[in-house]
Protein backbone atom coordinates (compact mmCIF):
# COMPACT_ATOMS: atom_id res chain seq x y z
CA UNK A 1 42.99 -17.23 -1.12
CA UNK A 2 41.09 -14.17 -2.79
CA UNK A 3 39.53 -11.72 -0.31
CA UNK A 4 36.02 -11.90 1.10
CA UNK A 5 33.79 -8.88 -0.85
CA UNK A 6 32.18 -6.72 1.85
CA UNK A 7 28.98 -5.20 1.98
CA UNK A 8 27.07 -3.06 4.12
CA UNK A 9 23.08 -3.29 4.83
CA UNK A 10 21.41 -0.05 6.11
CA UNK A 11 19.06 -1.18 8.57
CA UNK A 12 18.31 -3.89 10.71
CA UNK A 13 14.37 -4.28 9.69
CA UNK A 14 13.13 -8.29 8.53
CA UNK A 15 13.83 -7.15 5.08
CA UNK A 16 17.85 -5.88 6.10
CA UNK A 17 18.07 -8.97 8.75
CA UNK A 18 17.67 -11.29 5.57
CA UNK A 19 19.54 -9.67 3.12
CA UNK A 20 22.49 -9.50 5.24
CA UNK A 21 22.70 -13.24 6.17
CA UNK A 22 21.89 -14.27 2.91
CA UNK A 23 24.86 -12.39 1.44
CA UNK A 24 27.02 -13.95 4.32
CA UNK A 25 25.83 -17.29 2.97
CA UNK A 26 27.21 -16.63 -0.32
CA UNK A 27 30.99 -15.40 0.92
CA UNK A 28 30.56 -11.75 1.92
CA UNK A 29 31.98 -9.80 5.18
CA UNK A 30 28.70 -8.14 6.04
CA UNK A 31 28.03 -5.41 8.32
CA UNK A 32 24.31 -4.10 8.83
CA UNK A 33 24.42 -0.07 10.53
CA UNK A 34 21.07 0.75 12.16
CA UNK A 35 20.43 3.75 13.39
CA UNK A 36 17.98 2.75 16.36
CA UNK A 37 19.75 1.01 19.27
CA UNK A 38 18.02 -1.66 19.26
CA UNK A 39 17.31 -4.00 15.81
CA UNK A 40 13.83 -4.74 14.44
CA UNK A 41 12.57 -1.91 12.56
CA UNK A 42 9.33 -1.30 13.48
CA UNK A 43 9.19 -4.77 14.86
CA UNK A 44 11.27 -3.39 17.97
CA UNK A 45 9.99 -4.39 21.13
CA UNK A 46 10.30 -1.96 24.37
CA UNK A 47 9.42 -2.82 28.19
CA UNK A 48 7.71 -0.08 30.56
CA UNK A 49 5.96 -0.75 33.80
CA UNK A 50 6.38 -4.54 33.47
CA UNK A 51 4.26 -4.76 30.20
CA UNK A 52 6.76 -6.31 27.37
CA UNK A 53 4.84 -4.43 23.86
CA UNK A 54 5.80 -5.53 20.64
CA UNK A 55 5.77 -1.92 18.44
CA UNK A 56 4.62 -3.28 15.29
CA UNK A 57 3.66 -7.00 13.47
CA UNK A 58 1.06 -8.74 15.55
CA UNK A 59 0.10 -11.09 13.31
CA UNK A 60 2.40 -14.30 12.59
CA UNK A 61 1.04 -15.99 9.07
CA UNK A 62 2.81 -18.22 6.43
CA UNK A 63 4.61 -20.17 8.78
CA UNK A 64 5.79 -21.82 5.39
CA UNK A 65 7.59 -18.86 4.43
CA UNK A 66 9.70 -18.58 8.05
CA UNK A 67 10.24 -22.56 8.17
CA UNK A 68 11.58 -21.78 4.74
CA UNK A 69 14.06 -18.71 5.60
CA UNK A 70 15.51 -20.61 8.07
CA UNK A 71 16.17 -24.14 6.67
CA UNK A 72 17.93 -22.11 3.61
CA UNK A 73 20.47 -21.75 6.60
CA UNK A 74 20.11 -25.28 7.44
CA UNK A 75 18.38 -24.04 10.36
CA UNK A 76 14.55 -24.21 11.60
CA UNK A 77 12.16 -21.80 13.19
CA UNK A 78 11.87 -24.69 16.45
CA UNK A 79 15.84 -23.60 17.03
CA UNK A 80 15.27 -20.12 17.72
CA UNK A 81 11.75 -19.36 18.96
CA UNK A 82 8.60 -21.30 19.60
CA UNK A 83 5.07 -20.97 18.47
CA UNK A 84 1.62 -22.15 19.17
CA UNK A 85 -1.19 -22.09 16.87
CA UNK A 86 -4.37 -19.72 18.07
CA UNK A 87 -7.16 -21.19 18.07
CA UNK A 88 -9.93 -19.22 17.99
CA UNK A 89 -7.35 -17.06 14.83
CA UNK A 90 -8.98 -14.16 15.88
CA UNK A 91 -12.73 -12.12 17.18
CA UNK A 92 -14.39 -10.13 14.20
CA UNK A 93 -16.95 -7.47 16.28
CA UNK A 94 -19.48 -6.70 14.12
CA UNK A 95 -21.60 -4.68 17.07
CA UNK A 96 -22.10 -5.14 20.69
CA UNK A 97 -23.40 -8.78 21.38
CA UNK A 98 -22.79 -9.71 17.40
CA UNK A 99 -19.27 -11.72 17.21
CA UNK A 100 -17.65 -14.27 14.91
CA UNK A 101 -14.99 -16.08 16.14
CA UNK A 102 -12.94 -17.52 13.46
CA UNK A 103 -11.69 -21.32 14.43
CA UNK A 104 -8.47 -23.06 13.53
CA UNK A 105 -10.80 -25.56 11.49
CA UNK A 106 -11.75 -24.88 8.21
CA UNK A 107 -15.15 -27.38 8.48
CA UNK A 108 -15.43 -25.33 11.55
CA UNK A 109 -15.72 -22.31 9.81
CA UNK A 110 -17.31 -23.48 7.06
CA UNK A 111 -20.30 -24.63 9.65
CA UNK A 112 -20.27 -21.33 11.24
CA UNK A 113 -20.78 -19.13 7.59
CA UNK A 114 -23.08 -21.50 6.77
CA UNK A 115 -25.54 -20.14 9.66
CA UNK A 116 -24.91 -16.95 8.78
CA UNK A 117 -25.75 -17.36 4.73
CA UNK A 118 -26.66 -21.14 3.64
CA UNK A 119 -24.45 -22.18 0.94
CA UNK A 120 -21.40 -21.03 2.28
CA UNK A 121 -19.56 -23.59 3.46
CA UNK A 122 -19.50 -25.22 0.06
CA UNK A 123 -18.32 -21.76 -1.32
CA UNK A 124 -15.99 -21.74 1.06
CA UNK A 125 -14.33 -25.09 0.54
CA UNK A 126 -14.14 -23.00 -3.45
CA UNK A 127 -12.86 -20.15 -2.48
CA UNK A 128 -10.05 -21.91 -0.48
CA UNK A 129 -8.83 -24.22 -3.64
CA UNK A 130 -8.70 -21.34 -5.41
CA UNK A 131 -7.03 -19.19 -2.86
CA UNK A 132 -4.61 -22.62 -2.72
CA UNK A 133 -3.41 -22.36 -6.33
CA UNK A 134 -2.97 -18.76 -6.22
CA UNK A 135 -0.52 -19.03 -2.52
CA UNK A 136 1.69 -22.35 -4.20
CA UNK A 137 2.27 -20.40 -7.84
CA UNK A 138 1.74 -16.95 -6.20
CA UNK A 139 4.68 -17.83 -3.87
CA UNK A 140 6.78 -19.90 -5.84
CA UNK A 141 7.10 -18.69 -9.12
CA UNK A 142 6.77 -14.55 -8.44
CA UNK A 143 7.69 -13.20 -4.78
CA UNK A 144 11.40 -14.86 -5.46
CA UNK A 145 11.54 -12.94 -8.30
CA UNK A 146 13.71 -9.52 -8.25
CA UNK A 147 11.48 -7.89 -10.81
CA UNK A 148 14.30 -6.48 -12.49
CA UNK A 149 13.22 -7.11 -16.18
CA UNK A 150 10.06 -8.06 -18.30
CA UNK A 151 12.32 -11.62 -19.33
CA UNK A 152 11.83 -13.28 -15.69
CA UNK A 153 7.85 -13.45 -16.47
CA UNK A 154 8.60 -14.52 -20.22
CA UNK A 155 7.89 -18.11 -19.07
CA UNK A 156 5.17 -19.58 -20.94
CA UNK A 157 4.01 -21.74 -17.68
CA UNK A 158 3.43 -18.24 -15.77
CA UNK A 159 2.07 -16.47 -18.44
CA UNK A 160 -0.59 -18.88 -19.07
CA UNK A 161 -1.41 -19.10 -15.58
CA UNK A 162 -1.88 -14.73 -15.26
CA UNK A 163 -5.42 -15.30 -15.70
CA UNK A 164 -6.12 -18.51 -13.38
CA UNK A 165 -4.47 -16.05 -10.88
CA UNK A 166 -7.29 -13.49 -11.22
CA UNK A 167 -4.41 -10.52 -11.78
CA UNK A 168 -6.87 -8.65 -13.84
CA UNK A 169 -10.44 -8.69 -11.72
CA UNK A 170 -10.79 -7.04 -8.39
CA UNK A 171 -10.62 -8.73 -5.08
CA UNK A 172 -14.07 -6.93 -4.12
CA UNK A 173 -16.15 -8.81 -7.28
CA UNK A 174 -14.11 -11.91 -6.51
CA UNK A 175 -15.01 -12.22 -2.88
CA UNK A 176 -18.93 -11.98 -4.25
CA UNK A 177 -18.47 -14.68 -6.64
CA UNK A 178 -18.93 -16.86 -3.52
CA UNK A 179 -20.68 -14.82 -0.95
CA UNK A 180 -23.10 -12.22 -0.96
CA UNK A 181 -23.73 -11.54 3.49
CA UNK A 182 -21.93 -8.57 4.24
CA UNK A 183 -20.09 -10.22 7.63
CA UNK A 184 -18.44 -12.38 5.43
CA UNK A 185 -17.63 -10.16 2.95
CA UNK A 186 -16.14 -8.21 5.63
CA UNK A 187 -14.08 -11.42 6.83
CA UNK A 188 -12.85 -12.10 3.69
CA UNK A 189 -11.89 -8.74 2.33
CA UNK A 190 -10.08 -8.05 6.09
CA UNK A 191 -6.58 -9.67 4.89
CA UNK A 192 -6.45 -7.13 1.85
CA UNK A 193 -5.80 -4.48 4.44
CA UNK A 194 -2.46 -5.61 5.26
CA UNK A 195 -1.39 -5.21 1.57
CA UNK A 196 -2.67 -1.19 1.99
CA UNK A 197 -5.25 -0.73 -0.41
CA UNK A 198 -9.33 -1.13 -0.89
CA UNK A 199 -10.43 -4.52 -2.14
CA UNK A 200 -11.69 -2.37 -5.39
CA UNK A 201 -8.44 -1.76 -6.32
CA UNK A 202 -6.48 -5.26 -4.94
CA UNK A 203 -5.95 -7.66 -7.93
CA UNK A 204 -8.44 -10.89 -6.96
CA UNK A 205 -4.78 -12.64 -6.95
CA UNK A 206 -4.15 -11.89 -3.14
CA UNK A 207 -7.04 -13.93 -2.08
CA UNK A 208 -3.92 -16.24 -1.31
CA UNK A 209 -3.66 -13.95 1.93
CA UNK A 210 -7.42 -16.03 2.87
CA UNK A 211 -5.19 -19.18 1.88
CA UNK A 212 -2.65 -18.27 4.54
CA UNK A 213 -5.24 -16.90 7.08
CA UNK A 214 -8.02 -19.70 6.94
CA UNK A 215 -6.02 -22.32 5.98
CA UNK A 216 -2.32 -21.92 6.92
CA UNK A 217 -3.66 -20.24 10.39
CA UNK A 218 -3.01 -18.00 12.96
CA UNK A 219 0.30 -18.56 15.03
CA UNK A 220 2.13 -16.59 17.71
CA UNK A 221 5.58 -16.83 19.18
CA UNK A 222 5.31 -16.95 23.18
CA UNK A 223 7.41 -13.74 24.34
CA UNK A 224 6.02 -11.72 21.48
CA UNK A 225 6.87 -10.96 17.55
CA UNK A 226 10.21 -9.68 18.63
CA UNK A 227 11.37 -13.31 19.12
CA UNK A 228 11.48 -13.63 15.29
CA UNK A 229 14.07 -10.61 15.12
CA UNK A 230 16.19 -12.09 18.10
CA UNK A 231 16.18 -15.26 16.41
CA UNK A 232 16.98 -13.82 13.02
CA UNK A 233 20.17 -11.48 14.79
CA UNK A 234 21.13 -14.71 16.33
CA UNK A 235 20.98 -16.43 12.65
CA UNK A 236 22.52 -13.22 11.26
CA UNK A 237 25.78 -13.51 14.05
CA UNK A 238 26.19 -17.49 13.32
CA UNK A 239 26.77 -16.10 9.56
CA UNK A 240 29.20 -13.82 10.90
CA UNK A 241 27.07 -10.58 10.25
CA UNK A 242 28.67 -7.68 12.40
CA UNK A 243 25.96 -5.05 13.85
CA UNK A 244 26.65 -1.36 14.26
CA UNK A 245 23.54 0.42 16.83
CA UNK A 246 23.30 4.39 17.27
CA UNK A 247 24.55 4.43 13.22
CA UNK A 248 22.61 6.72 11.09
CA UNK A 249 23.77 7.12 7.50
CA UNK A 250 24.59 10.59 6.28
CA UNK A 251 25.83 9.63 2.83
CA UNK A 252 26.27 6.63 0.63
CA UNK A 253 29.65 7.14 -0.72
CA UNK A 254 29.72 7.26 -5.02
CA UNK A 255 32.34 7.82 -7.36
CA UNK A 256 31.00 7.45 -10.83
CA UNK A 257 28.86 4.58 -11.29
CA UNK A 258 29.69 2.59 -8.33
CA UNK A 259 29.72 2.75 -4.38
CA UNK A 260 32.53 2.30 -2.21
CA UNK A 261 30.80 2.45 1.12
CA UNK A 262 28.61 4.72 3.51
CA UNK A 263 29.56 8.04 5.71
CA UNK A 264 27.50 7.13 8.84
CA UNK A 265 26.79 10.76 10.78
CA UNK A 266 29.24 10.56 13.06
CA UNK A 267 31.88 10.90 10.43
CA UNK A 268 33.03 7.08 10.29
CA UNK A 269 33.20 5.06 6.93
CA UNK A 270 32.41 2.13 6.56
CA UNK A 271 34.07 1.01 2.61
CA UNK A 272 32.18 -2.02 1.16
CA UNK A 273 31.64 -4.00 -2.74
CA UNK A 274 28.30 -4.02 -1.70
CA UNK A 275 25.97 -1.31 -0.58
CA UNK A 276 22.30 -2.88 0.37
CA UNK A 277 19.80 -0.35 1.59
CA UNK A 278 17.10 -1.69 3.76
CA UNK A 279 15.96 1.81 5.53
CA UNK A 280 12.77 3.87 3.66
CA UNK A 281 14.10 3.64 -0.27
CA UNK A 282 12.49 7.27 -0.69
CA UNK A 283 15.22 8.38 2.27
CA UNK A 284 17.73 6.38 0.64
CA UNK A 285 17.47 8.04 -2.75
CA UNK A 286 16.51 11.53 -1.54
CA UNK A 287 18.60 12.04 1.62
CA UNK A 288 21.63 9.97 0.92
CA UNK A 289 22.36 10.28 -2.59
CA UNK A 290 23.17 13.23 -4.78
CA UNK A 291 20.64 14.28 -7.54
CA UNK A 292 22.82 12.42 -10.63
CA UNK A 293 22.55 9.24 -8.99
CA UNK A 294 18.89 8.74 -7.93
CA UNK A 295 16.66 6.62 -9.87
CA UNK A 296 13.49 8.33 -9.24
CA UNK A 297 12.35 11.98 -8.95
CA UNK A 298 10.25 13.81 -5.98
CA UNK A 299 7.72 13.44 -8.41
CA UNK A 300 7.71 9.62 -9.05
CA UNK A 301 6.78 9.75 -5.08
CA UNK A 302 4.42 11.56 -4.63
CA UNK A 303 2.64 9.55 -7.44
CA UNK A 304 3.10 6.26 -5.48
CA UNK A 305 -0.05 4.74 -3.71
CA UNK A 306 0.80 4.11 -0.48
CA UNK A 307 -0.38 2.34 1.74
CA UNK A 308 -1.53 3.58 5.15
CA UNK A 309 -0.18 5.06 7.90
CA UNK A 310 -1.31 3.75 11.72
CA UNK A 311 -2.91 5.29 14.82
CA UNK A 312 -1.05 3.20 17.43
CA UNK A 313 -2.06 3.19 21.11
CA UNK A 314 0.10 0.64 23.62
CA UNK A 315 -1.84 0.54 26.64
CA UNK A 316 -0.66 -1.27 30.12
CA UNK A 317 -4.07 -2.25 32.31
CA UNK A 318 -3.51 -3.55 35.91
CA UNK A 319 -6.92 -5.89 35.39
CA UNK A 320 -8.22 -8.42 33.23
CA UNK A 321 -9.93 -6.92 29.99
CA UNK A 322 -13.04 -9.58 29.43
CA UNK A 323 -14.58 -10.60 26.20
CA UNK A 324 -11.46 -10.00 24.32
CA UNK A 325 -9.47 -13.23 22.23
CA UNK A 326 -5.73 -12.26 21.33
CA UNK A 327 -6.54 -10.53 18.03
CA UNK A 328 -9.72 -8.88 17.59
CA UNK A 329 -11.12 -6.57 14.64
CA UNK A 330 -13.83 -4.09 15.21
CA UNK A 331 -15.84 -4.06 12.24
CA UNK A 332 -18.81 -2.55 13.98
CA UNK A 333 -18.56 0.60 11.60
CA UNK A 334 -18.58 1.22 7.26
CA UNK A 335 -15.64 -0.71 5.94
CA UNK A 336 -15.81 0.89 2.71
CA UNK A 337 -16.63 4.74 4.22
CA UNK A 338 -13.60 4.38 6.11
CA UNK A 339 -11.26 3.06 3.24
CA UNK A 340 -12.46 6.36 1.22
CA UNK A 341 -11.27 8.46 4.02
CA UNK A 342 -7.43 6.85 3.97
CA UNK A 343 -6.97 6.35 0.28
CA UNK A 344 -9.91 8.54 -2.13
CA UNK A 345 -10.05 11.75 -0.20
CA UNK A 346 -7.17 11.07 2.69
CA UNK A 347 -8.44 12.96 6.20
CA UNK A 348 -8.69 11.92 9.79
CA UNK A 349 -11.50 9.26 9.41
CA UNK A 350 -14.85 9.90 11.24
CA UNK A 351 -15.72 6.54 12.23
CA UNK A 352 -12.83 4.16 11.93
CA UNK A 353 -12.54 0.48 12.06
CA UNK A 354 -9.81 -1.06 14.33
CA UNK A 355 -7.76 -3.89 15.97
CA UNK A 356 -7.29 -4.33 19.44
CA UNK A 357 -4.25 -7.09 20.37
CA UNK A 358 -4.41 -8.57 23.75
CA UNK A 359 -1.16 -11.09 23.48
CA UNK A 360 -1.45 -11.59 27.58
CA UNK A 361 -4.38 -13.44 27.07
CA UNK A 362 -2.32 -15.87 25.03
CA UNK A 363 1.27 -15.08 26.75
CA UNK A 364 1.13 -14.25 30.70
CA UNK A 365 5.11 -12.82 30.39
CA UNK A 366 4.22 -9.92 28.57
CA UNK A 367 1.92 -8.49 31.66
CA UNK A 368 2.22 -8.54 35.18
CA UNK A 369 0.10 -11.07 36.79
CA UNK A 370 -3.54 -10.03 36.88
CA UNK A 371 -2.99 -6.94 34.42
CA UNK A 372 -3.62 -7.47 30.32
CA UNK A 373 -1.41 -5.99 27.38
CA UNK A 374 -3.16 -3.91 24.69
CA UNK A 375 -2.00 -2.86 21.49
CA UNK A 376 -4.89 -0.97 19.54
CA UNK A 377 -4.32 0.26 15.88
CA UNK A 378 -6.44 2.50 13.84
CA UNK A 379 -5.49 2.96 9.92
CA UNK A 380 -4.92 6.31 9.01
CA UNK A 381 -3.61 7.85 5.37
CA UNK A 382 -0.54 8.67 5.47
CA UNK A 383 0.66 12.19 5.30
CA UNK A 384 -1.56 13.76 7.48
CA UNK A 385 -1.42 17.19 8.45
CA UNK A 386 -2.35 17.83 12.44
CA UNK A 387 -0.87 14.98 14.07
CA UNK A 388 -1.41 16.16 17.57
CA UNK A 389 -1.37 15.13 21.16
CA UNK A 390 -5.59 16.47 21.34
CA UNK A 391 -6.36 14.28 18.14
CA UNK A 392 -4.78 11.32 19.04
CA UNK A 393 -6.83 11.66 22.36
CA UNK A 394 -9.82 12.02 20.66
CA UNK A 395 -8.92 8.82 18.82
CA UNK A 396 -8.15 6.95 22.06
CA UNK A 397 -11.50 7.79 23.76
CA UNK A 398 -13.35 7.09 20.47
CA UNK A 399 -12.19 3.75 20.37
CA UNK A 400 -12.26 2.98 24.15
CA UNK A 401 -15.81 4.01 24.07
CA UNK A 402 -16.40 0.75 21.50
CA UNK A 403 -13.49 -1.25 23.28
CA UNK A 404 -15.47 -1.04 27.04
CA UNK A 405 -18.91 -1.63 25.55
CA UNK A 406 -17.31 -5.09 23.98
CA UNK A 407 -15.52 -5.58 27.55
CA UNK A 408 -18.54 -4.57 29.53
CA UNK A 409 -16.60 -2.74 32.02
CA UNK A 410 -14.01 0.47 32.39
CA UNK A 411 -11.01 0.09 31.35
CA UNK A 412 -9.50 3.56 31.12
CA UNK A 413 -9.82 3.94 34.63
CA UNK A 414 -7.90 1.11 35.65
CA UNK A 415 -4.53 2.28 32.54
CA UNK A 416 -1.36 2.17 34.45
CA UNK A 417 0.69 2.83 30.98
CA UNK A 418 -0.07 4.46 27.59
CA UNK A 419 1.72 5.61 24.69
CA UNK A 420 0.73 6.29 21.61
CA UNK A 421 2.30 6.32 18.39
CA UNK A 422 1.50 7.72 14.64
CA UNK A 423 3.09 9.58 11.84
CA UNK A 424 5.82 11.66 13.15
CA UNK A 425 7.21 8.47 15.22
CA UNK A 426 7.25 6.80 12.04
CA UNK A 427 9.32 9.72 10.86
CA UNK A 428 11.65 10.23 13.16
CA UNK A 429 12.52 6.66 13.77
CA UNK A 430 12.27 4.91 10.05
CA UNK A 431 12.42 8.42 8.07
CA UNK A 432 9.33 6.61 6.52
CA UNK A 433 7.65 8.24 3.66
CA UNK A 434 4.91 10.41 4.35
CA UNK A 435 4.83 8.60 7.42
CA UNK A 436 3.55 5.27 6.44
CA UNK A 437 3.71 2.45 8.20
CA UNK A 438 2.98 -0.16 5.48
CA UNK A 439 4.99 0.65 2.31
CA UNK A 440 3.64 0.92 -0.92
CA UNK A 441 -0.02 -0.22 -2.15
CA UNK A 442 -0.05 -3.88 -3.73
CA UNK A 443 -1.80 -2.52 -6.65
CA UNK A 444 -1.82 -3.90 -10.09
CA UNK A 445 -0.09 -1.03 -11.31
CA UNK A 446 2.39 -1.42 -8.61
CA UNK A 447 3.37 -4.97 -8.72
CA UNK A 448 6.45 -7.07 -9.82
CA UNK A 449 8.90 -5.01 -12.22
CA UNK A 450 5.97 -1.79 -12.13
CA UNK A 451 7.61 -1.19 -8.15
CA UNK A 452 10.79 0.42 -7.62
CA UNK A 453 13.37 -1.53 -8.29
CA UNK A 454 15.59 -3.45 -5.87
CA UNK A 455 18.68 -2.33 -8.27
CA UNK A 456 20.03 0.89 -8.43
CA UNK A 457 20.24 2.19 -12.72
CA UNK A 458 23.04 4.75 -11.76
CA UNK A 459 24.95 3.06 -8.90
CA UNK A 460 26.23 -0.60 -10.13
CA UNK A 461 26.74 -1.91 -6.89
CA UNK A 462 24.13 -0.59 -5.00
CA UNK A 463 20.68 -2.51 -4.01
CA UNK A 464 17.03 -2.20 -2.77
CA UNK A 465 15.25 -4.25 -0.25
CA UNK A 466 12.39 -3.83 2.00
CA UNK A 467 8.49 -2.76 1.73
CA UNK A 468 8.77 -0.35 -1.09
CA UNK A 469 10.28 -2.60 -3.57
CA UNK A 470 9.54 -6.47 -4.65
CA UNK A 471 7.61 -8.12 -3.33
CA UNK A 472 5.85 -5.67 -0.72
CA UNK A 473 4.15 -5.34 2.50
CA UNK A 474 4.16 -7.66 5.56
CA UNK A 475 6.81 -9.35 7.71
CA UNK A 476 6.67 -12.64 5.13
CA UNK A 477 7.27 -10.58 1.74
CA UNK A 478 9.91 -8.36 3.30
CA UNK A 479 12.13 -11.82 4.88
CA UNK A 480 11.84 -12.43 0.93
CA UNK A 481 12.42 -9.57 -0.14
CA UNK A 482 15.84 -10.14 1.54
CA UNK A 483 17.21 -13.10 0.21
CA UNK A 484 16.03 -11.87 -3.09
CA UNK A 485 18.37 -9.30 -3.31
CA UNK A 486 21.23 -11.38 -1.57
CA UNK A 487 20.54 -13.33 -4.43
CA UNK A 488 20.54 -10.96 -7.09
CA UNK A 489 23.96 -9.84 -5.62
CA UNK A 490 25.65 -12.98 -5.77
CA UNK A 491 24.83 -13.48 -9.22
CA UNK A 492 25.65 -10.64 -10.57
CA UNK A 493 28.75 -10.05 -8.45
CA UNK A 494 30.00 -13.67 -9.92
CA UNK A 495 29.13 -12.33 -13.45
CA UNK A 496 31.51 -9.54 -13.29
CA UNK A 497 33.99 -11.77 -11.96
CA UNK A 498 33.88 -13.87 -14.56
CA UNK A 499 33.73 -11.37 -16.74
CA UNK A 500 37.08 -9.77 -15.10
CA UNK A 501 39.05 -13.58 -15.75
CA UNK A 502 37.83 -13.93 -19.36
């Protein structure tokens, strides 16, 4: 019997979690080192005061794509966590008294729009078969791909259909194809955010993420996001995956054009076939490699879009917080003035939009009885100098202002716990670039095979995963991103097999 090939993941993020049981799947000894203590990324979880706060992803969308994940395991989501559909999805706050709540129903919606700006509903039934085909070829036939040369999109079938997918017109003109009211311009330029640029600059393609909002829906996994991560570890163990906590990398090991392992800081190796790096890819090729074997230069960064950094407030309140659903978006200032300030002229922004979570209305364990969970988040460019304790507070009372006219009562009185959370966090616990918290900008110039690559061109045996590579941003893309690679691997670690016997 020949032995098992090893490899080694670094990092135990959605993207690294995947990865690592998808190589297991196909025959390798895995081991994933993390250097947090707990796994996640920044989808850790932490408990203080009796409120249970998820750190990062809120928002659970494209149940397809977790069903998926798991029954490549011959597994399903039901056998590790369970979900329930919200319905109202979510509160857009346009001003005080002035909400939209967006139901599970798409006649529903359609009905509500269509009080708001007559003809809407029909434009909205459109919109949706358009944003259909885009999610079923968008899905199928390009986030599986590794992006690794020009040949995978040679197809004829995907070629044709580059311009049905709106890849080359903006999702801002698209959106007005159909509707013209600003609050539902707003609602349906809001998913765009999560892909970390302005709807100007978004190809009209990712009007699939208003497939996957409106029509797909809103779910949530009672006990928070983390459930996902303790249900992919579980996954990842039944695979045979082996975990290492408290293990930062110093060095990927290279001799020549290959890998033989990593040199974690405490002076341990770990030797592996296989080296898969699911931390920050900037870190990766600027911390842990040598200069000959990098890819990309200092430079190549710092001309990345990126998309944005967070403002992150986790706030413990020993009373009910009224007029609030689970997930709630203040749109009650300029959506487009503050986009300029995190991407055209990057600054603190003057008037920022936010989200407020409130999973304890949904989910009484993650509060004590009578008290509500809040998780606020303000977008922020990353890379911001002045990142201190008296701006974040200015932040916090800016938004609580707008947060207790909504509620119609105080609420900062009545805080019990508070932490807040920006750039340097995102430093010091992901080494994230500039301090982002989203990865790189889904831009048409940074799409597909135009993003780094998930394949190392000076280390053989060395691989990308994660936000900054194919197929981007989100919890969905990054579980992807994942078995991608694991793919990728497989195939080419059977080619040079072969290759070896003939």
């Amino acid at each position: 019997m020949s032995k098992k090939q090893t490899a080694v993941v670094i990092g135990s993020g959605f993207a690294g979690l995947s990865a690592a049981t998808g190589l297991a799947r196909h025959g390798f000894d895995v081991t994933i080192v993390e250097k947090n203590s707990t796994p996640g990324g920044r989808a850790r979880q932490f408990t203080e005061a009796g409120f249970v706060f998820d750190m990062g992803p809120s928002w659970y969308w494209m149940p397809d794509v977790f069903e998926s994940y798991f029954n490549r395991f011959g597994k399903s989501v039901s056998d590790y966590y369970d979900l329930v559909r919200l319905d109202p999805s979510y509160r857009v706050i346009y001003g005080k008294d002035d909400v939209l709540d967006v139901p599970a129903s798409i006649s529903e919606l359609g009905k509500k729009l269509e009080q708001i700006e007559p003809g809407s509903a029909d434009a909205l039934r459109r919109f949706l078969e358009e944003a259909r085909y885009k999610y079923e070829v968008g899905i199928n036939e390009f986030v599986y791909k590794p992006s690794v040369s020009l040949r995978e999109f040679a197809d004829f079938r995907i070629l044709t259909s580059l311009f049905k997918l709106d890849m080359f017109r903006n999702m801002h003109k698209h959106v007005r194809k159909y509707f013209t009211h600003p609050k539902i311009t707003a609602l349906m330029e809001f998913p765009v955010l999560f892909l970390g640029e302005t709807p100007r600059r978004t190809p009209a393609l990712y009007s699939l993420m208003n497939y996957a909002d409106i029509a797909l829906g809103t779910w949530y996994p009672p006990g928070g996001m983390h459930r996902i991560v303790q249900g992919m570890v579980k996954l990842a163990e039944e695979t045979g995956v082996k975990f290492r906590f408290n293990a930062p990398v110093h060095r990927i090991i290279t001799d020549g054009s290959k890998t033989s392992g990593v040199r974690l800081e405490n002076g341990d190796i770990i030797q592996a076939d296989v080296v898969v790096a699911g931390a920050d890819y900037h870190h990766v090729e600027q911390k842990l490699l040598g200069d000959s074997d990098r890819r990309y230069t200092e430079a190549y960064w710092n001309n990345r879009r990126m998309a944005p950094s967070c403002l992150l407030f986790y706030i413990g309140v020993n009373r009910r917080v009224n007029n609030l659903l689970h997930h709630n978006l203040f749109f009650d200032e300029s959506f487009d003035a503050h986009a300029a300030e995190i991407y055209d002229e990057p600054r603190w922004p003057s008037k920022p939009l936010f989200y407020a979570s409130a999973p304890s209305v949904t989910d009484a364990s993650v509060a004590p009885e009578g008290c509500e969970n809040l998780f606020l988040l303000i977008p922020v460019a990353p890379g911001l100098d002045n990142d201190t304790e008296a701006v974040r507070e200015k932040y916090f009372n800016l938004i609580m202002d707008r947060l207790e006219r909504q509620a119609g009562h105080d609420i900062r009185s009545h805080i019990v716990y508070k932490r807040s959370y920006a750039h340097r966090e995102f430093v010091n616990d992901y080494n994230s670039f500039r301090g982002n918290a989203y990865g790189l900008a889904n831009t048409l110039r940074q799409t597909a095979f135009m993003k780094p690559s998930v394949k190392s061109n000076k280390i053989s045996n060395l691989y990308y995963t994660g936000q900054l590579t194919v197929p981007g941003p989100g919890v969905p893309p990054s579980l992807i991103s994942g078995l991608v690679v694991s793919d990728l691997v497989a195939h080419e670690q059977k080619a040079r097999a072969h290759e070896k016997l003939v």
